[in-house]
N, C-alpha and C. Protein backbone atom coordinates (compact mmCIF):
# COMPACT_ATOMS: atom_id res chain seq x y z
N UNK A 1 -3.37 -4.43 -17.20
CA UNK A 1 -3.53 -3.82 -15.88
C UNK A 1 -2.17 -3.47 -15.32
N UNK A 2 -2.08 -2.19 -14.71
CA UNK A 2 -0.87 -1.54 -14.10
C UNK A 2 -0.99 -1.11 -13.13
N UNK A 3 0.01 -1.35 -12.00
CA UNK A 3 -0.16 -0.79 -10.43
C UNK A 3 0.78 0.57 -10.62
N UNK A 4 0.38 1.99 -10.29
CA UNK A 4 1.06 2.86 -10.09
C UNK A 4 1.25 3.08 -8.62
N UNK A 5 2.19 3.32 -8.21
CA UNK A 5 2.57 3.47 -6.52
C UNK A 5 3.12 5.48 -6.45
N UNK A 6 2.77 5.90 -5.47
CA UNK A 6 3.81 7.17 -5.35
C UNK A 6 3.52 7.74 -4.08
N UNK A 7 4.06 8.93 -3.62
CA UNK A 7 3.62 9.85 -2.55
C UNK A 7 4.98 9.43 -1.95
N UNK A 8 6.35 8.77 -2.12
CA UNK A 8 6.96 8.30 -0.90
C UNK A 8 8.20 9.32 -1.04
N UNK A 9 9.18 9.51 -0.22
CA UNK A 9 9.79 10.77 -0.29
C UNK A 9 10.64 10.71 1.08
N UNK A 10 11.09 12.07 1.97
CA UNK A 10 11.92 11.82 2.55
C UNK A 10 11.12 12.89 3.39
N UNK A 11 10.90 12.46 4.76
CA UNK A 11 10.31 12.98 6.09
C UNK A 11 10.88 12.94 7.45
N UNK A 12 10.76 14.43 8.01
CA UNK A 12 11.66 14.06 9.63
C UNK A 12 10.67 12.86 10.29
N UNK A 13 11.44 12.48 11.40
CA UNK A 13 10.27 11.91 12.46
C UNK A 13 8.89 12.37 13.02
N UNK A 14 8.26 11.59 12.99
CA UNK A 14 6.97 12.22 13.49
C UNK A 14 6.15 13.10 12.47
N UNK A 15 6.62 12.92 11.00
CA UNK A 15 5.98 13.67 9.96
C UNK A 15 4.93 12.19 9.46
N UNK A 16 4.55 12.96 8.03
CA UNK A 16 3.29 12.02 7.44
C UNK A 16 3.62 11.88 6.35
N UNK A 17 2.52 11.29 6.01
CA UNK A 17 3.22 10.74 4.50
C UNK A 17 1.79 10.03 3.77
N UNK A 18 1.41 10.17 2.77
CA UNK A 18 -0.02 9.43 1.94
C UNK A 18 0.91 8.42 1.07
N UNK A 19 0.81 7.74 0.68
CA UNK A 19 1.07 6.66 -0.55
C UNK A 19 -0.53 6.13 -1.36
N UNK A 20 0.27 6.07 -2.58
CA UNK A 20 -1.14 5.84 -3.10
C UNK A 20 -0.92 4.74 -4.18
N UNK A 21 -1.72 3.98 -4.72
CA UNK A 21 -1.24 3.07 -5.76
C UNK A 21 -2.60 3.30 -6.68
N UNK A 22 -2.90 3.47 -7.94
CA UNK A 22 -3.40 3.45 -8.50
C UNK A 22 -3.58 2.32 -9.84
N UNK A 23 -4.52 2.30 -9.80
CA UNK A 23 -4.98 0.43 -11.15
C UNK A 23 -5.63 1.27 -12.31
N UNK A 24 -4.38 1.22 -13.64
CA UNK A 24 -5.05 1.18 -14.68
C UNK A 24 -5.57 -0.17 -15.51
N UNK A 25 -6.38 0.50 -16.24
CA UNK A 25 -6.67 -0.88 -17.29
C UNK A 25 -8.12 -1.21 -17.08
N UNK A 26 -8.76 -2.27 -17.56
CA UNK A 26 -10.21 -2.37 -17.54
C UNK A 26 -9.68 -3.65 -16.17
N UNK A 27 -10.69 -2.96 -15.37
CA UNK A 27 -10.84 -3.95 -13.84
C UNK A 27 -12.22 -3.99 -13.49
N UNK A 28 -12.72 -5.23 -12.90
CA UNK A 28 -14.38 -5.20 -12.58
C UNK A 28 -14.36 -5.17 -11.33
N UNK A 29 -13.13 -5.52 -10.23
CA UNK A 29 -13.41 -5.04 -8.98
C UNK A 29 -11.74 -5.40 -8.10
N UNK A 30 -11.68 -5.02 -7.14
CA UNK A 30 -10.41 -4.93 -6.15
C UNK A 30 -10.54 -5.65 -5.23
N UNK A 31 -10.32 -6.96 -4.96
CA UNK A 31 -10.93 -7.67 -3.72
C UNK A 31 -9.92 -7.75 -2.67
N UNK A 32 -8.60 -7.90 -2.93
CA UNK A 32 -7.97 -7.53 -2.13
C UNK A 32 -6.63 -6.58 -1.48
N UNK A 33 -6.75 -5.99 -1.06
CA UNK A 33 -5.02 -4.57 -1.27
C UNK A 33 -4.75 -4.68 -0.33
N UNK A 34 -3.35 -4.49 -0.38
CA UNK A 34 -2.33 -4.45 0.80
C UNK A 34 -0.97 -3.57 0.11
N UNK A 35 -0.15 -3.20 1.28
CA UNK A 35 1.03 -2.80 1.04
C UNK A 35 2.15 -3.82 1.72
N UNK A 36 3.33 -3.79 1.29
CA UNK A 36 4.30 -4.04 1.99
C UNK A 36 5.39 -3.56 1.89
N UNK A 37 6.20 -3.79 2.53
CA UNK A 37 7.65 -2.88 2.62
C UNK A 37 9.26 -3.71 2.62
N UNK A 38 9.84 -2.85 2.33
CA UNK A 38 11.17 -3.60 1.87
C UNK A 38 12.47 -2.79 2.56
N UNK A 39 12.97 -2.98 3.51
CA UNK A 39 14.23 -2.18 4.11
C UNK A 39 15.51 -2.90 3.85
N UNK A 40 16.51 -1.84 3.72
CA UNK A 40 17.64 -2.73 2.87
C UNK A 40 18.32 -3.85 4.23
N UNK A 41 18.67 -4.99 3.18
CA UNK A 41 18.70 -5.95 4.09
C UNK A 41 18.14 -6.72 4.47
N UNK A 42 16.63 -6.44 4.78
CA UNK A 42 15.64 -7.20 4.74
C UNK A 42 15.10 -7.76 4.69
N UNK A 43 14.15 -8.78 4.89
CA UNK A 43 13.04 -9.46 3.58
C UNK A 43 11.90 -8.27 3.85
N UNK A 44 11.07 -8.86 3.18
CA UNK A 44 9.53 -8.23 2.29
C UNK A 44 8.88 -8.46 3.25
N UNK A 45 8.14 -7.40 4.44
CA UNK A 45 7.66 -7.51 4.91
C UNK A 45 6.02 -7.03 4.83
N UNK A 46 5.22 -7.31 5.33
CA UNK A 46 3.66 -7.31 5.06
C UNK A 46 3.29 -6.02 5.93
N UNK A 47 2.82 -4.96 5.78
CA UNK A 47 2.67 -4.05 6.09
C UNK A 47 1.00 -3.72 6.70
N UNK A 48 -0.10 -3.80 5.68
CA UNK A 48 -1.27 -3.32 6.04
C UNK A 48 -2.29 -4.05 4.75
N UNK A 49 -3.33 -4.55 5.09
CA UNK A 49 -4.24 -5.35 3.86
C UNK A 49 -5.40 -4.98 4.32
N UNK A 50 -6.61 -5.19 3.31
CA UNK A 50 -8.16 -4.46 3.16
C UNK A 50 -8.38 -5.64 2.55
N UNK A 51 -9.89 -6.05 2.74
CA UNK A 51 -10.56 -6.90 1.76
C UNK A 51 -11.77 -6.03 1.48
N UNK A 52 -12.72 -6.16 0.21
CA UNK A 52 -13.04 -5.65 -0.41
C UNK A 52 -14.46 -5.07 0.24
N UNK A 53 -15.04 -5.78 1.28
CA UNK A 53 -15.74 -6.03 2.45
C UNK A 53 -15.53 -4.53 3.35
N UNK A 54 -14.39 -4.20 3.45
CA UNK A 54 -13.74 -3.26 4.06
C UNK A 54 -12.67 -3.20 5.20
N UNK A 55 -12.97 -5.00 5.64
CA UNK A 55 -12.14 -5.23 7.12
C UNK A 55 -10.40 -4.88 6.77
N UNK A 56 -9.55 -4.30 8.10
CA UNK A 56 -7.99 -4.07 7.38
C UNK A 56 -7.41 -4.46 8.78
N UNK A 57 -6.48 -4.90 8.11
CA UNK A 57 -5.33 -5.46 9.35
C UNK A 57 -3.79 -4.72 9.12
N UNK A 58 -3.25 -4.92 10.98
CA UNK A 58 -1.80 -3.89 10.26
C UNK A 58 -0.82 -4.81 11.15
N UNK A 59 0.72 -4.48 10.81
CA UNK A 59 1.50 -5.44 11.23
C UNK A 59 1.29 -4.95 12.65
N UNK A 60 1.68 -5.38 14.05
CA UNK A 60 1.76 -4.51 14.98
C UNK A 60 2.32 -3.13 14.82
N UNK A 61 3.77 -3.42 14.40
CA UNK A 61 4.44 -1.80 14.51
C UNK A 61 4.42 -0.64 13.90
N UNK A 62 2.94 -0.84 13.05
CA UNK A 62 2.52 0.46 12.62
C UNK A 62 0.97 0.38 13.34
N UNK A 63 0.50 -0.61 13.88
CA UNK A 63 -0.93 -0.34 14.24
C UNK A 63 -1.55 1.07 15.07
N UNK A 64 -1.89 2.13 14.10
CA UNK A 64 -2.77 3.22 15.64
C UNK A 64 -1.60 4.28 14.60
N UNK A 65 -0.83 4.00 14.03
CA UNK A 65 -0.12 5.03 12.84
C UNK A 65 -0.41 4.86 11.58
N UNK A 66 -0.21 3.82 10.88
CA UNK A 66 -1.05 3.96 9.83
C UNK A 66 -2.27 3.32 9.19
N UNK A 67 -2.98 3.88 8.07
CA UNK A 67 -4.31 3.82 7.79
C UNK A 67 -4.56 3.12 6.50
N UNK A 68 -4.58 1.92 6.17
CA UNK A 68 -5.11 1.94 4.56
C UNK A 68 -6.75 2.47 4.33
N UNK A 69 -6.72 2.39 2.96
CA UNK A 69 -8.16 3.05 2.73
C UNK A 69 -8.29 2.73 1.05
N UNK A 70 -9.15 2.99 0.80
CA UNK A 70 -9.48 3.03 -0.41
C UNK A 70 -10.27 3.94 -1.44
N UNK A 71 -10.34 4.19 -2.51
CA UNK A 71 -11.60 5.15 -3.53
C UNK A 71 -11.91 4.33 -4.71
N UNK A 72 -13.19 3.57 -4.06
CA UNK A 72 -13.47 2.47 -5.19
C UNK A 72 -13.53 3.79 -7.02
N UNK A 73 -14.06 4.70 -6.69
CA UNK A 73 -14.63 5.28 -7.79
C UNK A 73 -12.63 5.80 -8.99
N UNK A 74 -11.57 6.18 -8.36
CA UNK A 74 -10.78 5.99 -8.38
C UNK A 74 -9.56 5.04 -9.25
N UNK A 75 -10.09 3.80 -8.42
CA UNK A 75 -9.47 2.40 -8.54
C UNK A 75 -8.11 2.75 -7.70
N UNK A 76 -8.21 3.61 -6.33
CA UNK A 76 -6.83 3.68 -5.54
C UNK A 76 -6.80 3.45 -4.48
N UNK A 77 -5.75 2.94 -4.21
CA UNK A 77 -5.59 2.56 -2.10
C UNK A 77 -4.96 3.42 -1.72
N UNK A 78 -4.78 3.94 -0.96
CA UNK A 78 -3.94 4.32 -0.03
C UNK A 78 -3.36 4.29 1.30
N UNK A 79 -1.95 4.44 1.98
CA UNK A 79 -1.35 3.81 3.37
C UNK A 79 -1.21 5.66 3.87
N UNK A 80 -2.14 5.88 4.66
CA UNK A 80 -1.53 7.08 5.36
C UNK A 80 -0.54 6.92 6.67
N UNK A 81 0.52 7.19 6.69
CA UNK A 81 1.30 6.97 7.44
C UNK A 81 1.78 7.99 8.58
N UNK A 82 1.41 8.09 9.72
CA UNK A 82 1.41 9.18 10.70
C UNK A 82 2.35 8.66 11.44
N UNK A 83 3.11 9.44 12.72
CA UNK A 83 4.07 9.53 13.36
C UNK A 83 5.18 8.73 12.86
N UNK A 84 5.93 8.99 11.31
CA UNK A 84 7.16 7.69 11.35
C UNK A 84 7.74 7.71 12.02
N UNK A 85 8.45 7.03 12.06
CA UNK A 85 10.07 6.58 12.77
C UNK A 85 11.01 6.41 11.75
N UNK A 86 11.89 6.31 12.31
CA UNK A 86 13.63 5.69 11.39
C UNK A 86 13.30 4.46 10.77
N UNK A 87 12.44 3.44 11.70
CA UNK A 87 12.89 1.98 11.30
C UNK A 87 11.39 2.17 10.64
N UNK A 88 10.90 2.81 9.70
CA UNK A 88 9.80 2.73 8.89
C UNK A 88 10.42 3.07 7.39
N UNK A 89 11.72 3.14 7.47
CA UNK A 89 12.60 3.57 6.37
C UNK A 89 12.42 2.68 5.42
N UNK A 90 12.15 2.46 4.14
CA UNK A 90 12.00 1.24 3.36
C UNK A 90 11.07 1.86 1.89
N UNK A 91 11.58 0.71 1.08
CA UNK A 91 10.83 0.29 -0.34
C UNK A 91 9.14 0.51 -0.15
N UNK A 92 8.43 0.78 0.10
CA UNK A 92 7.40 0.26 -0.30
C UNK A 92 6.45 0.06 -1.46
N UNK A 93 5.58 -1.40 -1.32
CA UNK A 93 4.86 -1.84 -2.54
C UNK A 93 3.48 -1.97 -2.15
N UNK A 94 2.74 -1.85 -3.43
CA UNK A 94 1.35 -1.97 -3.07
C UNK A 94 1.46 -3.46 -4.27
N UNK A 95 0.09 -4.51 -3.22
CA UNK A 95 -0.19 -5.38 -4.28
C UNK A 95 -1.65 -5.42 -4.02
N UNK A 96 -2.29 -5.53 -5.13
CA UNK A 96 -3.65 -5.54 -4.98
C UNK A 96 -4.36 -7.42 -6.16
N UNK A 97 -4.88 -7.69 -5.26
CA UNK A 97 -5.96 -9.17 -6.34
C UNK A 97 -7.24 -8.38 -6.81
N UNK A 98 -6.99 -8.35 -8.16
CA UNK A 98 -8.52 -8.21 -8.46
C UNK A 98 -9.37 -8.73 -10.06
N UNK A 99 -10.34 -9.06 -10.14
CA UNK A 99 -10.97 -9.60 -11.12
C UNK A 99 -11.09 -8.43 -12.17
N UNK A 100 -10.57 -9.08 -13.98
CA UNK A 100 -10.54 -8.17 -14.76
C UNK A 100 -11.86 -8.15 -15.23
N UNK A 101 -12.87 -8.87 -15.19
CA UNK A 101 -14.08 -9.35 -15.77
C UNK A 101 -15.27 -10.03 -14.54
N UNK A 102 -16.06 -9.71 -15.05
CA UNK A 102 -17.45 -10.49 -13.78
C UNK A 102 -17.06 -12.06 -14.59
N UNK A 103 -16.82 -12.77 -12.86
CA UNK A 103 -16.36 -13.93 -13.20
C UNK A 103 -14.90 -14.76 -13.33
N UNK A 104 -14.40 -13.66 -13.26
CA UNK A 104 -12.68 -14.10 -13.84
C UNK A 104 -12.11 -14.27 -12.63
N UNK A 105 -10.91 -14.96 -12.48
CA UNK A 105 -10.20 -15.43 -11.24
C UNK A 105 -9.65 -14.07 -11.03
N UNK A 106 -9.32 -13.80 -9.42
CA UNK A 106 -8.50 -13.11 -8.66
C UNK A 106 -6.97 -13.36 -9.32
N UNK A 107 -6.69 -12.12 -9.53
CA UNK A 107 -4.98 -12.10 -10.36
C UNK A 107 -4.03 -11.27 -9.52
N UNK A 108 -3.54 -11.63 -8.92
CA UNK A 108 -2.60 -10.44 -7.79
C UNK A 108 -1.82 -9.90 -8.78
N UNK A 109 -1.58 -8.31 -8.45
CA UNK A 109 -0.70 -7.45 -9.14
C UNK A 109 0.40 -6.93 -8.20
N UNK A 110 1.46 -6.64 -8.75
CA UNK A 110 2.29 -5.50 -7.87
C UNK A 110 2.38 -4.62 -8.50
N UNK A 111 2.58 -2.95 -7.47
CA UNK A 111 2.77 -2.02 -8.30
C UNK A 111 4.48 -1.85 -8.03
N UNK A 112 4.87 -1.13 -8.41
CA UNK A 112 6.49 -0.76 -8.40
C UNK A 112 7.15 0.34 -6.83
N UNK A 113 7.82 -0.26 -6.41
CA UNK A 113 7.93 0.37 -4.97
C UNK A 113 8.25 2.14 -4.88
N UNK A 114 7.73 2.63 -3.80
CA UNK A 114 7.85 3.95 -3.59
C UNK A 114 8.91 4.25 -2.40
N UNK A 115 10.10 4.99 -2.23
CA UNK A 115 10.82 4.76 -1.48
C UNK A 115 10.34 5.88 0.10
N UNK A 116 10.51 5.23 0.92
CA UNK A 116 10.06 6.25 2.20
C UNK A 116 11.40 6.44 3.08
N UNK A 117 11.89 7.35 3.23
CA UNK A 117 13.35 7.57 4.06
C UNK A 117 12.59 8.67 5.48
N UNK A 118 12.88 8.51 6.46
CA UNK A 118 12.35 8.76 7.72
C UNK A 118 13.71 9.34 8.19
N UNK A 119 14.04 9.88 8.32
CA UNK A 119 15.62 10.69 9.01
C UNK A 119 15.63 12.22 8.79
N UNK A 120 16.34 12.78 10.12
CA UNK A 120 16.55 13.73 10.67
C UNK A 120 17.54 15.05 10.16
């Protein structure tokens, strides 16, 4: 199983942005996805999570800007990201838990970070 991450790139303020992470490999389901983000300097901060249910939570300082989502048929998440800012500048990663088999334990994956630069 492989996390592909992409869509991240370099946007004025107040632009958009999709990220997407995609799961190859044989998977029987996605129970839980999230993104997080990495600004230099930093630590690893927790960005936006879904459970498989559908409920999603966001840190405050993107809440009402960005969107996770999902395409079970797919196997992809995605963080739509509306009005950035500067300080949204960062690494980001998608990690997703999910069962390779009916039955098998929850295995968290990471995919490989996508870089998002927000400047003018």
């Amino acid at each position: 199983v492989q996390l592909q991450a992409s869509g991240g790139g370099l946007v004025q303020p107040g632009g958009s942005l999709r990220l997407s992470c995609t799961v190859s490999g044989s998977v029987f389901s996605l129970n839980t996805m999230g993104w997080y983000r990495q600004a230099p300097g930093k630590q690893r901060e927790w960005v936006a999570s879904m459970v498989s249910g559908g409920a999603s939570n966001y840190v405050d300082s993107v809440k009402g800007r960005f969107t996770i989502s999902r395409d079970n048929a797919k196997n992809t998440i995605y963080l739509q990201m509306n009005s950035l800012r500067p300080e949204d500048t960062a690494v980001y990663s998608c990690n997703i838990g999910l069962r390779r088999t009916v039955g098998s334990r929850v295995t968290d994956y990471w995919g490989q970070g996508t870089q998002v630069t927000v400047s003018s």
